[in-house]
PDB file of N, CA and C in Angstrom:
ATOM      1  N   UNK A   1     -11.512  11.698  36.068  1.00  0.00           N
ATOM      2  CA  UNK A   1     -10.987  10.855  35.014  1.00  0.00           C
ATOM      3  C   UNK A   1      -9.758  10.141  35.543  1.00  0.00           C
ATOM      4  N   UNK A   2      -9.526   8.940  35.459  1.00  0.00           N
ATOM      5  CA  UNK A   2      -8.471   8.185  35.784  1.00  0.00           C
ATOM      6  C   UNK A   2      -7.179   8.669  35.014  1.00  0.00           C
ATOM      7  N   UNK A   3      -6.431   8.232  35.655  1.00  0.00           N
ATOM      8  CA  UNK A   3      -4.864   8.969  35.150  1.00  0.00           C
ATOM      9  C   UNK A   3      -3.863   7.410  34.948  1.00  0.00           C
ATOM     10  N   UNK A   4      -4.453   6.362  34.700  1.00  0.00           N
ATOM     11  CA  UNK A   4      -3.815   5.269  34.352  1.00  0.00           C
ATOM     12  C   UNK A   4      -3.385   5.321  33.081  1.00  0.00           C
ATOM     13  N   UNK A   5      -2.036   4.681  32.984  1.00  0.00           N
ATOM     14  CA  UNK A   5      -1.458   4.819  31.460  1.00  0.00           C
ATOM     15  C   UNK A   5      -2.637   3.963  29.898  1.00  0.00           C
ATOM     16  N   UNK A   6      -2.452   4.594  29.162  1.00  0.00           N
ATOM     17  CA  UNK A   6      -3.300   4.237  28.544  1.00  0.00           C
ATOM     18  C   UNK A   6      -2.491   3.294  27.159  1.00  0.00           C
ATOM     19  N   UNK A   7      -1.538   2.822  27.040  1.00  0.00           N
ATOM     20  CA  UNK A   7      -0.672   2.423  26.158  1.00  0.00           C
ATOM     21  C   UNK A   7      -1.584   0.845  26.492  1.00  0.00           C
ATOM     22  N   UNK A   8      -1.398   0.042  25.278  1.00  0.00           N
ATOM     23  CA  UNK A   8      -2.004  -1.290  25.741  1.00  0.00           C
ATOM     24  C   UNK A   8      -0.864  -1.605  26.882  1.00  0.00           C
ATOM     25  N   UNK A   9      -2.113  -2.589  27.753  1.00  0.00           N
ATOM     26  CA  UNK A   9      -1.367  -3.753  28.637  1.00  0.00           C
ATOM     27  C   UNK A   9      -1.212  -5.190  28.077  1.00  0.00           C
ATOM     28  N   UNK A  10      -0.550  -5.283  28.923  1.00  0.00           N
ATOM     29  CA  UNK A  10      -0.064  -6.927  28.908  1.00  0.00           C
ATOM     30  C   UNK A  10      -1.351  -7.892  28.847  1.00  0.00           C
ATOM     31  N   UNK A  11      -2.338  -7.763  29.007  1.00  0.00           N
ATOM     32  CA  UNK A  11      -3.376  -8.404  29.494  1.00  0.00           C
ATOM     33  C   UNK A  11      -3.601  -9.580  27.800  1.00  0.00           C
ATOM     34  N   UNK A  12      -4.010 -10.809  28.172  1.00  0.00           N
ATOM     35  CA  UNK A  12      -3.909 -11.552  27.017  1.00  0.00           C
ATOM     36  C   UNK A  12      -5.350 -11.105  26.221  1.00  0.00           C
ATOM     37  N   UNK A  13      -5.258 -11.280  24.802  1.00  0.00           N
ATOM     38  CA  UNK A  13      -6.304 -10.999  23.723  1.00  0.00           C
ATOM     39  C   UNK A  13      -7.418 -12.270  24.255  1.00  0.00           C
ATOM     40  N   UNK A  14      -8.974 -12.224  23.691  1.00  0.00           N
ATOM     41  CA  UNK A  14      -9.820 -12.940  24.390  1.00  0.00           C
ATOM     42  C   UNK A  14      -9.657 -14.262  22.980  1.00  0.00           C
ATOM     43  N   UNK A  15      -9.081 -14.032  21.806  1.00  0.00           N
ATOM     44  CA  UNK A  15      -8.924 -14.809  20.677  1.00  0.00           C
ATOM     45  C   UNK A  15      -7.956 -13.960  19.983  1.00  0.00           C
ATOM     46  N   UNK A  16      -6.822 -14.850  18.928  1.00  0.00           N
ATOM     47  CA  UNK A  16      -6.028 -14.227  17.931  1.00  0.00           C
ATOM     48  C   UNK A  16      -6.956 -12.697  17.275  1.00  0.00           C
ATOM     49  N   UNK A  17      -6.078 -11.876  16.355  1.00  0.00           N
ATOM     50  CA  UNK A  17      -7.219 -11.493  15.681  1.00  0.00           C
ATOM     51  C   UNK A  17      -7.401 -11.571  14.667  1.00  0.00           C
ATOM     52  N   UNK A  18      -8.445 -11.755  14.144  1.00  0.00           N
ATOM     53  CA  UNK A  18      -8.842 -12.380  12.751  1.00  0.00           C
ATOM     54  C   UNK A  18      -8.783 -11.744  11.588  1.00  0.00           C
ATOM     55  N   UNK A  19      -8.658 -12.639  10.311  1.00  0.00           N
ATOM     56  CA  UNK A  19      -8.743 -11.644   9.430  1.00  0.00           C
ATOM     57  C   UNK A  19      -9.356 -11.054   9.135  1.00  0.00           C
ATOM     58  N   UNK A  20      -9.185  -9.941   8.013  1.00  0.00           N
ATOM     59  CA  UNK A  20     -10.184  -9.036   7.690  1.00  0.00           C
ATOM     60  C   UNK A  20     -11.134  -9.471   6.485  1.00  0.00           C
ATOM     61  N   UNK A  21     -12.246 -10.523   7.017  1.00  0.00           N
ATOM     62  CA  UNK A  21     -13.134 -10.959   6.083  1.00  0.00           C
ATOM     63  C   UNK A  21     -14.127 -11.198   6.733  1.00  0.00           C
ATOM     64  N   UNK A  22     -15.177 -11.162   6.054  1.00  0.00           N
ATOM     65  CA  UNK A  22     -16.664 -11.024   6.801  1.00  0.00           C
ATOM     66  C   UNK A  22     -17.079 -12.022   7.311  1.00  0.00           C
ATOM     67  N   UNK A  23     -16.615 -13.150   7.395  1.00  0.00           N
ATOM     68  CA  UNK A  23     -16.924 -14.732   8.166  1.00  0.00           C
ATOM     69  C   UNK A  23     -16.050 -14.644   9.357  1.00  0.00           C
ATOM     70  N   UNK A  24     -14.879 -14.236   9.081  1.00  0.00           N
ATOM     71  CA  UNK A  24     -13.884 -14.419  10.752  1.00  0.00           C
ATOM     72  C   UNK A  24     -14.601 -13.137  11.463  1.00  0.00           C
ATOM     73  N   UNK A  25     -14.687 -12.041  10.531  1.00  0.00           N
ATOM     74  CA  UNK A  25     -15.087 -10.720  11.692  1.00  0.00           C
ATOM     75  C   UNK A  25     -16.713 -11.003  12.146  1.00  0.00           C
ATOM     76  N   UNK A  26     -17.702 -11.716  11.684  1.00  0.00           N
ATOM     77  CA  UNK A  26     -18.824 -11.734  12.097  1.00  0.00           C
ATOM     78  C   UNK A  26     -19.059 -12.555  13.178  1.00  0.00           C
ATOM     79  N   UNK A  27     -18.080 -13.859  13.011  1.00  0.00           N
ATOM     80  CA  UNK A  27     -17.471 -14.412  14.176  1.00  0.00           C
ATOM     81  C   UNK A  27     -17.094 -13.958  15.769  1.00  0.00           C
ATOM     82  N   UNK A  28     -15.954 -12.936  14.877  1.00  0.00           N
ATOM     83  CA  UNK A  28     -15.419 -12.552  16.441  1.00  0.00           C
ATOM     84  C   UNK A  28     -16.375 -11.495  16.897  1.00  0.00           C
ATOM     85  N   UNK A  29     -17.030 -10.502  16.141  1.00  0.00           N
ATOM     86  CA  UNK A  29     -18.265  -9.867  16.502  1.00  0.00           C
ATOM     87  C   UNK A  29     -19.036  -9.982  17.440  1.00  0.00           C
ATOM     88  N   UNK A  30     -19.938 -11.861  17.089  1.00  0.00           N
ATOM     89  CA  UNK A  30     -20.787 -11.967  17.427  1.00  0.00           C
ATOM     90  C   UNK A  30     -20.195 -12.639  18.771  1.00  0.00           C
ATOM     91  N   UNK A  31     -18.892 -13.306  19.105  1.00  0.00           N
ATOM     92  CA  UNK A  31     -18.298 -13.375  20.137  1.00  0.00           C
ATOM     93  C   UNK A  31     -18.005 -12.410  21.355  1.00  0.00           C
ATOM     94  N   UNK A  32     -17.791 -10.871  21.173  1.00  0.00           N
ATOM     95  CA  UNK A  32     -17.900  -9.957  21.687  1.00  0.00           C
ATOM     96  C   UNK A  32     -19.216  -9.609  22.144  1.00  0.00           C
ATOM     97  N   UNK A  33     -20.117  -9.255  21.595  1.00  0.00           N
ATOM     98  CA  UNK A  33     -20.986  -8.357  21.482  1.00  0.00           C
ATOM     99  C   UNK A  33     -22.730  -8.801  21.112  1.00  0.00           C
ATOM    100  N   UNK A  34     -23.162  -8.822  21.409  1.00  0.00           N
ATOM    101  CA  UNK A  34     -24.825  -9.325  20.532  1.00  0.00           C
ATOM    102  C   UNK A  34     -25.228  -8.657  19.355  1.00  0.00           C
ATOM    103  N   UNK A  35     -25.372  -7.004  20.549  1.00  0.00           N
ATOM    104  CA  UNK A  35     -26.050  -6.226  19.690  1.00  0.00           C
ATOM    105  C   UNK A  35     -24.918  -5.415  18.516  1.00  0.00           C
ATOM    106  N   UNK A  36     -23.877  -5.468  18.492  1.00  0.00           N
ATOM    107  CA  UNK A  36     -23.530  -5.240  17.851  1.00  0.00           C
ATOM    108  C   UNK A  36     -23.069  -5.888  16.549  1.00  0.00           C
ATOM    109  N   UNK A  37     -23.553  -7.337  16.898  1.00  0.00           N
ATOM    110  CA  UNK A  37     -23.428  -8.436  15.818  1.00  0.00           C
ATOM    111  C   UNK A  37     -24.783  -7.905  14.977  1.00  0.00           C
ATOM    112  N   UNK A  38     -25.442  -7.585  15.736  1.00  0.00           N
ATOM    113  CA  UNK A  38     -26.879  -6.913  14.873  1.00  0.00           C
ATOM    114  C   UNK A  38     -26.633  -5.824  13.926  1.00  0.00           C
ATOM    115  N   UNK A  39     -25.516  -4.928  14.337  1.00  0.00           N
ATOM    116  CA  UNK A  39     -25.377  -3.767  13.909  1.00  0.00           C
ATOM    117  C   UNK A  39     -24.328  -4.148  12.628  1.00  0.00           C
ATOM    118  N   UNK A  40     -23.224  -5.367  12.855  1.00  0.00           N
ATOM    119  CA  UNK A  40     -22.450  -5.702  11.941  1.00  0.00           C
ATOM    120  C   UNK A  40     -23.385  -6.060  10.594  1.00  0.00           C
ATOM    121  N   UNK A  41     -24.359  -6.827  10.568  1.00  0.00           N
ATOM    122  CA  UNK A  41     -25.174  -6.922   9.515  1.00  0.00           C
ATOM    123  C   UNK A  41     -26.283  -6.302   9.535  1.00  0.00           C
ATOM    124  N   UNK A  42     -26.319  -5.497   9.639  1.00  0.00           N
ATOM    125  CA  UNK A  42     -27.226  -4.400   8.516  1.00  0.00           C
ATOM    126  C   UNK A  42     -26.065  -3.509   8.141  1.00  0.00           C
ATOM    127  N   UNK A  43     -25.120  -3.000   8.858  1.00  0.00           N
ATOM    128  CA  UNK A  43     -24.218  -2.426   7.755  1.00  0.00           C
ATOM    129  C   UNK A  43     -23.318  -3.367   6.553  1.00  0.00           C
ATOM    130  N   UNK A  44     -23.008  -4.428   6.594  1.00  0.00           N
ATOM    131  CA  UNK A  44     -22.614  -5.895   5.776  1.00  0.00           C
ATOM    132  C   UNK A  44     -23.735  -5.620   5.150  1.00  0.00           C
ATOM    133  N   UNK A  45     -24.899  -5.366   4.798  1.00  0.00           N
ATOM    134  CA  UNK A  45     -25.770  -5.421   3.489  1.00  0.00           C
ATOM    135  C   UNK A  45     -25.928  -4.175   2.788  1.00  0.00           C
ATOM    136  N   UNK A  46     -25.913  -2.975   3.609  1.00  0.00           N
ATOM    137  CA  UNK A  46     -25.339  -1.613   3.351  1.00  0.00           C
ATOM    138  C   UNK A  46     -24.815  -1.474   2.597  1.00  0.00           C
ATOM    139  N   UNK A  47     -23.387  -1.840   2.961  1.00  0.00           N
ATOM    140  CA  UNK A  47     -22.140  -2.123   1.696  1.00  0.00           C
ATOM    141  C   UNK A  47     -22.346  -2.448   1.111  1.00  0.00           C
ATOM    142  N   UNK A  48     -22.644  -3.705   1.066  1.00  0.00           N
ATOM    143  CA  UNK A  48     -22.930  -4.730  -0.211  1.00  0.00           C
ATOM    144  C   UNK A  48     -23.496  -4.418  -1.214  1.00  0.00           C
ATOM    145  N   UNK A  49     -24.661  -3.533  -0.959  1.00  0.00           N
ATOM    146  CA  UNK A  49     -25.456  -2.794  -1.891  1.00  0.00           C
ATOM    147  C   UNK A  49     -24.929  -1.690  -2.062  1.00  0.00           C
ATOM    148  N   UNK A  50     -24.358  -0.756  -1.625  1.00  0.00           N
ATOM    149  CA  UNK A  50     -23.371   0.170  -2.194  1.00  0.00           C
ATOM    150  C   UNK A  50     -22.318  -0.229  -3.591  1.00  0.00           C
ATOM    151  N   UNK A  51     -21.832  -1.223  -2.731  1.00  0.00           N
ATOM    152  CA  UNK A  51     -21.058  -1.830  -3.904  1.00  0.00           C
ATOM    153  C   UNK A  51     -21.166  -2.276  -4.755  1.00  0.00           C
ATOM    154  N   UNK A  52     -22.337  -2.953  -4.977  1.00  0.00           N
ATOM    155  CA  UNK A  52     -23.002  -3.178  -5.873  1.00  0.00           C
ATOM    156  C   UNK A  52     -23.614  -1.930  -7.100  1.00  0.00           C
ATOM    157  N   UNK A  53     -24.149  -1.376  -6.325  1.00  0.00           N
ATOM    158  CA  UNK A  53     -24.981  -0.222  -7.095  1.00  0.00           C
ATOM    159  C   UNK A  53     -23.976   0.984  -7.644  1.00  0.00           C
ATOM    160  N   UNK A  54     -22.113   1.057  -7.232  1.00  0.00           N
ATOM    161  CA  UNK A  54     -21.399   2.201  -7.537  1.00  0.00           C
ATOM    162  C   UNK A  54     -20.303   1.023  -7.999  1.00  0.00           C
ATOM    163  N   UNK A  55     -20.669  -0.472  -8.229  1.00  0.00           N
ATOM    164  CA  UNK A  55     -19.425  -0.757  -8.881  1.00  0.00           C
ATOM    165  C   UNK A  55     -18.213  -0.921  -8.414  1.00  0.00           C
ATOM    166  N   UNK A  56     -18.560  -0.909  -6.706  1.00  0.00           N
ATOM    167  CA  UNK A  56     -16.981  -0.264  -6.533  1.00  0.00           C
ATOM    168  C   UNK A  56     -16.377  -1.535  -5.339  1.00  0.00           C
ATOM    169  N   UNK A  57     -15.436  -1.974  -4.859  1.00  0.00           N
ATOM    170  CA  UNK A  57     -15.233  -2.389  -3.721  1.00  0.00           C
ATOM    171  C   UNK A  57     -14.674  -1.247  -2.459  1.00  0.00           C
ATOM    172  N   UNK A  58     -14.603  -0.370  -2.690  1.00  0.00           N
ATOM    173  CA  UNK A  58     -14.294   0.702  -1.433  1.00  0.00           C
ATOM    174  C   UNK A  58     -15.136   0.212  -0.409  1.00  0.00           C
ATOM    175  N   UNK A  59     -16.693   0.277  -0.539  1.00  0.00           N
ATOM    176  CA  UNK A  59     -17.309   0.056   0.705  1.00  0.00           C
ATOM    177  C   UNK A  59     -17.476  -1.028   1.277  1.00  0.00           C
ATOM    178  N   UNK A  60     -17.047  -2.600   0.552  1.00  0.00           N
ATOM    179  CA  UNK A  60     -16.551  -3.874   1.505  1.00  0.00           C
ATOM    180  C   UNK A  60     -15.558  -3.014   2.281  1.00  0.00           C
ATOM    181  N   UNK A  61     -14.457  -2.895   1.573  1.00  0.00           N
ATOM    182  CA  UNK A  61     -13.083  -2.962   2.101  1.00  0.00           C
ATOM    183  C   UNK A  61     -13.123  -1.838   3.494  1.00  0.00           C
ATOM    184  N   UNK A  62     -14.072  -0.705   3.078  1.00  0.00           N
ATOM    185  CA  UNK A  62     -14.534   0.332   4.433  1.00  0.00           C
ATOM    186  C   UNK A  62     -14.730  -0.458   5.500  1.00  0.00           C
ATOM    187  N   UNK A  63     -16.055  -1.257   5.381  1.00  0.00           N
ATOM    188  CA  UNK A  63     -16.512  -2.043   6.615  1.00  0.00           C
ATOM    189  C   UNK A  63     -15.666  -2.772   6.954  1.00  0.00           C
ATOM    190  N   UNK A  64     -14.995  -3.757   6.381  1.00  0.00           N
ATOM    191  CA  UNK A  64     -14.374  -4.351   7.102  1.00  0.00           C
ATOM    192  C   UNK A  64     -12.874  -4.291   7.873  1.00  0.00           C
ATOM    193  N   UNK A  65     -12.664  -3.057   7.495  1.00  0.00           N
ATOM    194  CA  UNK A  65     -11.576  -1.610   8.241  1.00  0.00           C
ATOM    195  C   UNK A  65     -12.591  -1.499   9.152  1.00  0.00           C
ATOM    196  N   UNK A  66     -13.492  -0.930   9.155  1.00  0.00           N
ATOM    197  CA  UNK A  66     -14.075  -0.400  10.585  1.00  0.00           C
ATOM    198  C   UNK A  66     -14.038  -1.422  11.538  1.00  0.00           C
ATOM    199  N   UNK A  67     -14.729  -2.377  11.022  1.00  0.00           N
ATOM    200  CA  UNK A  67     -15.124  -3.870  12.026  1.00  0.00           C
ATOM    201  C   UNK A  67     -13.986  -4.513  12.493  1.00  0.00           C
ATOM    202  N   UNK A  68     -12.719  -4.587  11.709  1.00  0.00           N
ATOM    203  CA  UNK A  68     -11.505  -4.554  12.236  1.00  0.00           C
ATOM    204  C   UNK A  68     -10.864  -4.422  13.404  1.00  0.00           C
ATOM    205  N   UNK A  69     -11.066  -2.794  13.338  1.00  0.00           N
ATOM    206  CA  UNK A  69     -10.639  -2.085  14.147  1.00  0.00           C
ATOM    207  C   UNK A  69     -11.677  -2.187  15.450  1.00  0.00           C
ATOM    208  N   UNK A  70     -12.958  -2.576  15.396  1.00  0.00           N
ATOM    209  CA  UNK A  70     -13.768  -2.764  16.231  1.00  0.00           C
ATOM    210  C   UNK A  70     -13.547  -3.851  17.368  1.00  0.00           C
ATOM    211  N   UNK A  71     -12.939  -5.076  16.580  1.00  0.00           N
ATOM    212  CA  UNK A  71     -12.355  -6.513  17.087  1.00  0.00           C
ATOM    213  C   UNK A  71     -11.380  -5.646  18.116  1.00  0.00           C
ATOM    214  N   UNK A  72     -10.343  -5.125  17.032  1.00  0.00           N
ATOM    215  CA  UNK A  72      -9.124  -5.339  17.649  1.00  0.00           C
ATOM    216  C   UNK A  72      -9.386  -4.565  18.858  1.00  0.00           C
ATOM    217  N   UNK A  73     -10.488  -3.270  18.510  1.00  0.00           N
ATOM    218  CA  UNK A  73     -10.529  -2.808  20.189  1.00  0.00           C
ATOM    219  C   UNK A  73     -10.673  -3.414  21.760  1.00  0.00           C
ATOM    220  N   UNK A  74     -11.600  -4.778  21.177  1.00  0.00           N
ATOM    221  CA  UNK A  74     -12.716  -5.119  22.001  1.00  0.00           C
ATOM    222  C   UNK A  74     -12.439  -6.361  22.689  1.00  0.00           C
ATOM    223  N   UNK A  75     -11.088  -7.311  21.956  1.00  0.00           N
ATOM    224  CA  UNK A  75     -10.789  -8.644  21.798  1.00  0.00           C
ATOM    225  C   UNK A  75      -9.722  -8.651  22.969  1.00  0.00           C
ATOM    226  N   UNK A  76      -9.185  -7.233  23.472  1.00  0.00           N
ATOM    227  CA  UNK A  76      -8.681  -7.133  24.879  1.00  0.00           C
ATOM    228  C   UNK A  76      -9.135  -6.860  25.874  1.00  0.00           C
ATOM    229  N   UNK A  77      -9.248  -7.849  27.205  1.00  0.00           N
ATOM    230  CA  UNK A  77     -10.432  -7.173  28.052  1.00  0.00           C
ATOM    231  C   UNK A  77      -9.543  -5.229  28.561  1.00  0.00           C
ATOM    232  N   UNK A  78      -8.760  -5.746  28.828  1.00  0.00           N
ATOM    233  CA  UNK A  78      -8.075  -4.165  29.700  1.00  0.00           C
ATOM    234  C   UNK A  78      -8.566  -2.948  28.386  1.00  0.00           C
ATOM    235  N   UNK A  79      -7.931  -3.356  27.324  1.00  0.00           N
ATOM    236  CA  UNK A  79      -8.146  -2.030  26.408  1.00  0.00           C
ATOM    237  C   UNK A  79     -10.513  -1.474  26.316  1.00  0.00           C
ATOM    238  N   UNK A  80     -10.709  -2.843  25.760  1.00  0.00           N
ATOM    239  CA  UNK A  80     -11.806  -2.645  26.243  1.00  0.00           C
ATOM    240  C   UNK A  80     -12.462  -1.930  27.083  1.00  0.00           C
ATOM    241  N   UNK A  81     -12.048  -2.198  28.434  1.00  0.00           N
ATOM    242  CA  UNK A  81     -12.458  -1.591  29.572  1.00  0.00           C
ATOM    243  C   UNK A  81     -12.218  -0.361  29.915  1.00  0.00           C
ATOM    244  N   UNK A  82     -10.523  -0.219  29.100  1.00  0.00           N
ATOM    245  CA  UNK A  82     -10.251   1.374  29.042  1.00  0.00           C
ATOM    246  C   UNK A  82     -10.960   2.049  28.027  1.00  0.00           C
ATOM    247  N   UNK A  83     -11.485   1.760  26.704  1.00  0.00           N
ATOM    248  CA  UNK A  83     -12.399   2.623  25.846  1.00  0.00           C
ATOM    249  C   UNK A  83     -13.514   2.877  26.516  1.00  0.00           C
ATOM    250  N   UNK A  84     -14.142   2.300  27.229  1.00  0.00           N
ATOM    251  CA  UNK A  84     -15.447   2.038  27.933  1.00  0.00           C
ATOM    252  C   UNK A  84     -15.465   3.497  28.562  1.00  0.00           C
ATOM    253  N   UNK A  85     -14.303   3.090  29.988  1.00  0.00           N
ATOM    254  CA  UNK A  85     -14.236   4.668  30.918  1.00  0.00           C
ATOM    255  C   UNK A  85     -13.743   6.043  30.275  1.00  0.00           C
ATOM    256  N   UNK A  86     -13.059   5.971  29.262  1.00  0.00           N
ATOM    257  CA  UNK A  86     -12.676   6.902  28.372  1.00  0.00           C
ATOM    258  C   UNK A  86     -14.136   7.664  27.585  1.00  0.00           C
ATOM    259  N   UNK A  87     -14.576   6.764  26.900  1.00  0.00           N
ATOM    260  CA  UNK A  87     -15.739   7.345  26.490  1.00  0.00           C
ATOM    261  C   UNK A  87     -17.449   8.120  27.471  1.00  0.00           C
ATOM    262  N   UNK A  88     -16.802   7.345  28.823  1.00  0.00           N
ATOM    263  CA  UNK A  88     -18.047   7.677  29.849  1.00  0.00           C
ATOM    264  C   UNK A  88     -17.377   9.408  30.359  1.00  0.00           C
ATOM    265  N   UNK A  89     -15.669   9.114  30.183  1.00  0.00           N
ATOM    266  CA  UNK A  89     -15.172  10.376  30.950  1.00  0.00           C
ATOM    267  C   UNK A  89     -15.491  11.359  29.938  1.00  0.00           C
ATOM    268  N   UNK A  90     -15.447  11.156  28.547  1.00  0.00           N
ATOM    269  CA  UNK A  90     -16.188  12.222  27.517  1.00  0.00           C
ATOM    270  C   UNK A  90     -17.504  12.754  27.886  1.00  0.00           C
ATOM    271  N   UNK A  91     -18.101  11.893  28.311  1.00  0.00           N
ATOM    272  CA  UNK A  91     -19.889  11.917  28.085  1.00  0.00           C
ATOM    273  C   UNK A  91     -19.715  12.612  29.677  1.00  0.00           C
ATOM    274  N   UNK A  92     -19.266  12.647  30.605  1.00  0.00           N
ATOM    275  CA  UNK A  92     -19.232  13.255  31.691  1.00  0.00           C
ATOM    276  C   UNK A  92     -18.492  14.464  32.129  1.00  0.00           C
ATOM    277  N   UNK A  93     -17.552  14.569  30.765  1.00  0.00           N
ATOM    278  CA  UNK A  93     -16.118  15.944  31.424  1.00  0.00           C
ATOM    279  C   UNK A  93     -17.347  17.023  32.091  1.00  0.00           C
ATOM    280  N   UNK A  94     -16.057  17.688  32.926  1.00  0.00           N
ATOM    281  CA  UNK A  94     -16.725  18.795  33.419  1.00  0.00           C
ATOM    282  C   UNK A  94     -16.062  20.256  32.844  1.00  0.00           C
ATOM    283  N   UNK A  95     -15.056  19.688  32.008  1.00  0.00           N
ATOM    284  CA  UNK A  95     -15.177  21.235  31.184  1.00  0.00           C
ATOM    285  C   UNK A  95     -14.210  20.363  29.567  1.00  0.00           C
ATOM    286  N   UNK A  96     -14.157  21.207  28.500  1.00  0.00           N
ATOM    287  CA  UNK A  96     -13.400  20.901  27.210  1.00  0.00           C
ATOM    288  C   UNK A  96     -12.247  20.214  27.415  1.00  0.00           C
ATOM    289  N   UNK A  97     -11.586  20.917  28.513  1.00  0.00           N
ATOM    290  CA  UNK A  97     -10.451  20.327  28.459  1.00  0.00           C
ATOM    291  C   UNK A  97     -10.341  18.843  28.993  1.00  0.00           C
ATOM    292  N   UNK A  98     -11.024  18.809  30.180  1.00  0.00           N
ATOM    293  CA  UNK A  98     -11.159  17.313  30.206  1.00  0.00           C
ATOM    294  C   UNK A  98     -11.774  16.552  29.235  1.00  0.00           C
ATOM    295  N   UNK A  99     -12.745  16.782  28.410  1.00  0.00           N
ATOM    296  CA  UNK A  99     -13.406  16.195  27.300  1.00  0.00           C
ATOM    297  C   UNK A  99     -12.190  16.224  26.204  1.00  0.00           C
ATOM    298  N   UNK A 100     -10.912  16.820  25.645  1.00  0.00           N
ATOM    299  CA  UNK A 100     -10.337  16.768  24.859  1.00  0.00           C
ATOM    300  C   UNK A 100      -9.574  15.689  25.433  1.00  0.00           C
ATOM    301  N   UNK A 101      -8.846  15.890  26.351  1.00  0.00           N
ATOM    302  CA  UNK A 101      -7.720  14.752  27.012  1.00  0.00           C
ATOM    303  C   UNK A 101      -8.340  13.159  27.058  1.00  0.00           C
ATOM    304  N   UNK A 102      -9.642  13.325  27.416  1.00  0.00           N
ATOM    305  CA  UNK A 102     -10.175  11.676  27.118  1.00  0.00           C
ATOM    306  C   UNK A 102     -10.395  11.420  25.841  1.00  0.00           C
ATOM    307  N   UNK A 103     -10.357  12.568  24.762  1.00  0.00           N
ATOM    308  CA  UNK A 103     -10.702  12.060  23.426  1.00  0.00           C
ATOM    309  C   UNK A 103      -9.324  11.790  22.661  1.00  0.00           C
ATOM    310  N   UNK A 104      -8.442  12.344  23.598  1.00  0.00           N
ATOM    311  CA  UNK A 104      -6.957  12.355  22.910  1.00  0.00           C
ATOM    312  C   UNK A 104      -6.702  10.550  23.068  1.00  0.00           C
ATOM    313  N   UNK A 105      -7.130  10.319  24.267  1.00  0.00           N
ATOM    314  CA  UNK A 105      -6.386   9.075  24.980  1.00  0.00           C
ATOM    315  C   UNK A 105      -7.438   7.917  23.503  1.00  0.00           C
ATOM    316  N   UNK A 106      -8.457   8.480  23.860  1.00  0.00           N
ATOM    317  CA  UNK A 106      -9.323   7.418  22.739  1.00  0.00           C
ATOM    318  C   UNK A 106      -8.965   7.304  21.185  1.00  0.00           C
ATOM    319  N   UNK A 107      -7.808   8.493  20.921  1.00  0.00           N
ATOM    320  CA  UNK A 107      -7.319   8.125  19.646  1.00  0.00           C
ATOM    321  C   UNK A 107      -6.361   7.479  19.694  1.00  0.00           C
ATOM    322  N   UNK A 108      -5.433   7.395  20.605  1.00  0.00           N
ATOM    323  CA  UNK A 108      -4.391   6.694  21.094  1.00  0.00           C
ATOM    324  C   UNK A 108      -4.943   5.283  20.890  1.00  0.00           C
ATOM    325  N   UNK A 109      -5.848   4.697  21.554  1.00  0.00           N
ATOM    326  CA  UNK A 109      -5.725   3.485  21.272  1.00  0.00           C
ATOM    327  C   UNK A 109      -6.806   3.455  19.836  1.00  0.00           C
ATOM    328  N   UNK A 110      -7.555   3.869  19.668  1.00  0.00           N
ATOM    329  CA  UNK A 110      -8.248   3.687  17.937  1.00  0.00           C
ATOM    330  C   UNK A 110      -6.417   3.583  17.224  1.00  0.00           C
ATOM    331  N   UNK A 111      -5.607   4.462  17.231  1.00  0.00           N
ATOM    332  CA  UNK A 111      -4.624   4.010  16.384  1.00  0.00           C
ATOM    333  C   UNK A 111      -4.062   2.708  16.759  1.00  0.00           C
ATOM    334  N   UNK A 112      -3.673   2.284  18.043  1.00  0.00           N
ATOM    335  CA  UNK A 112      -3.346   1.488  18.518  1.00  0.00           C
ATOM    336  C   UNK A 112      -4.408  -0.265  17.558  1.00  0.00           C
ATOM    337  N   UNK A 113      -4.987   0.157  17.817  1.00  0.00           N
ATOM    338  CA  UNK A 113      -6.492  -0.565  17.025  1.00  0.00           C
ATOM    339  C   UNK A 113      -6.522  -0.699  15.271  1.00  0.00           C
ATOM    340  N   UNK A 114      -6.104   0.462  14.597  1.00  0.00           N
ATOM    341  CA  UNK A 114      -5.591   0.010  13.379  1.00  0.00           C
ATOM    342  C   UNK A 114      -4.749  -0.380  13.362  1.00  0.00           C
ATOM    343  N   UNK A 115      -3.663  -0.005  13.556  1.00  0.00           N
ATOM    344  CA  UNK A 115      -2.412  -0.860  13.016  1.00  0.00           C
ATOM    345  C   UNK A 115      -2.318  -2.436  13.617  1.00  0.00           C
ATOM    346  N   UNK A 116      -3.166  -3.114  14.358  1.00  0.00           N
ATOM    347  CA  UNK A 116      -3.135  -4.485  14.810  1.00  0.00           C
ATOM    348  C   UNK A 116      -4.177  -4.761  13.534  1.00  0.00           C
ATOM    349  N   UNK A 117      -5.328  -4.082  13.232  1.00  0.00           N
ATOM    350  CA  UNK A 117      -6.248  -4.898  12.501  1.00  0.00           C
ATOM    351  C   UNK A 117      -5.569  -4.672  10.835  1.00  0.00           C
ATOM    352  N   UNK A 118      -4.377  -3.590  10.427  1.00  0.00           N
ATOM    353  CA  UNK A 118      -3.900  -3.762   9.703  1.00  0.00           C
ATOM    354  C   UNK A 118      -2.927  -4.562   9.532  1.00  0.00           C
ATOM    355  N   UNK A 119      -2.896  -5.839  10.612  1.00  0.00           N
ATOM    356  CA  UNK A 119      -1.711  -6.967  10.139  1.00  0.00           C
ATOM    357  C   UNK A 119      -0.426  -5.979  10.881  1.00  0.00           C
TER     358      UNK A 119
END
């Protein structure tokens, strides 16, 4: 597992980040990612029908917290690249403890990741 600091870098964002509404995030989504622009809508109708059917707006406002936080991960190449090896060093530790320390580092930036997509 690499031992590079894991705090964001300097490295510039690939676009501002957008707000939290389902036209800018499907946007920057589908800018990132393909298949996960695929994955953004079928959960976008998910909700929708949740919300619909319980009345409620919790599950817009869920998704588009998650998808958020998805941008903000993804919209940096360095951080990007560091979730990437972080999550391969999970899927590969060779004992807990290395599997905890890469999952530690991956909350580090998931927080890092809300509080940008929370404004």
């Amino acid at each position: 597992m690499s031992t590079q600091p894991i705090e964001d870098s300097h490295d510039e964002p690939l676009f501002p980040m957008p707000p939290l509404t389902e036209q800018a995030l499907r946007v920057a989504v589908r800018s990132l990612d393909l298949g996960a622009a695929v994955r953004f809508e079928e959960e976008f109708h998910s909700a929708w029908q949740e919300a619909v059917q319980t009345d409620s707006t919790v599950p817009m406002h869920t998704f588009l917290h998650r998808w958020g936080v998805f941008v903000a991960l993804r919209r940096h190449p360095d951080r990007a690249r560091r979730l990437h090896e972080l999550e391969a060093a999970v899927a590969d530790a060779p004992s807990i403890e290395d599997a905890r320390r890469a999952s530690a580092q991956i909350g580090v930036l998931l927080d890092a990741a809300r509080r940008e997509a929370a404004g």
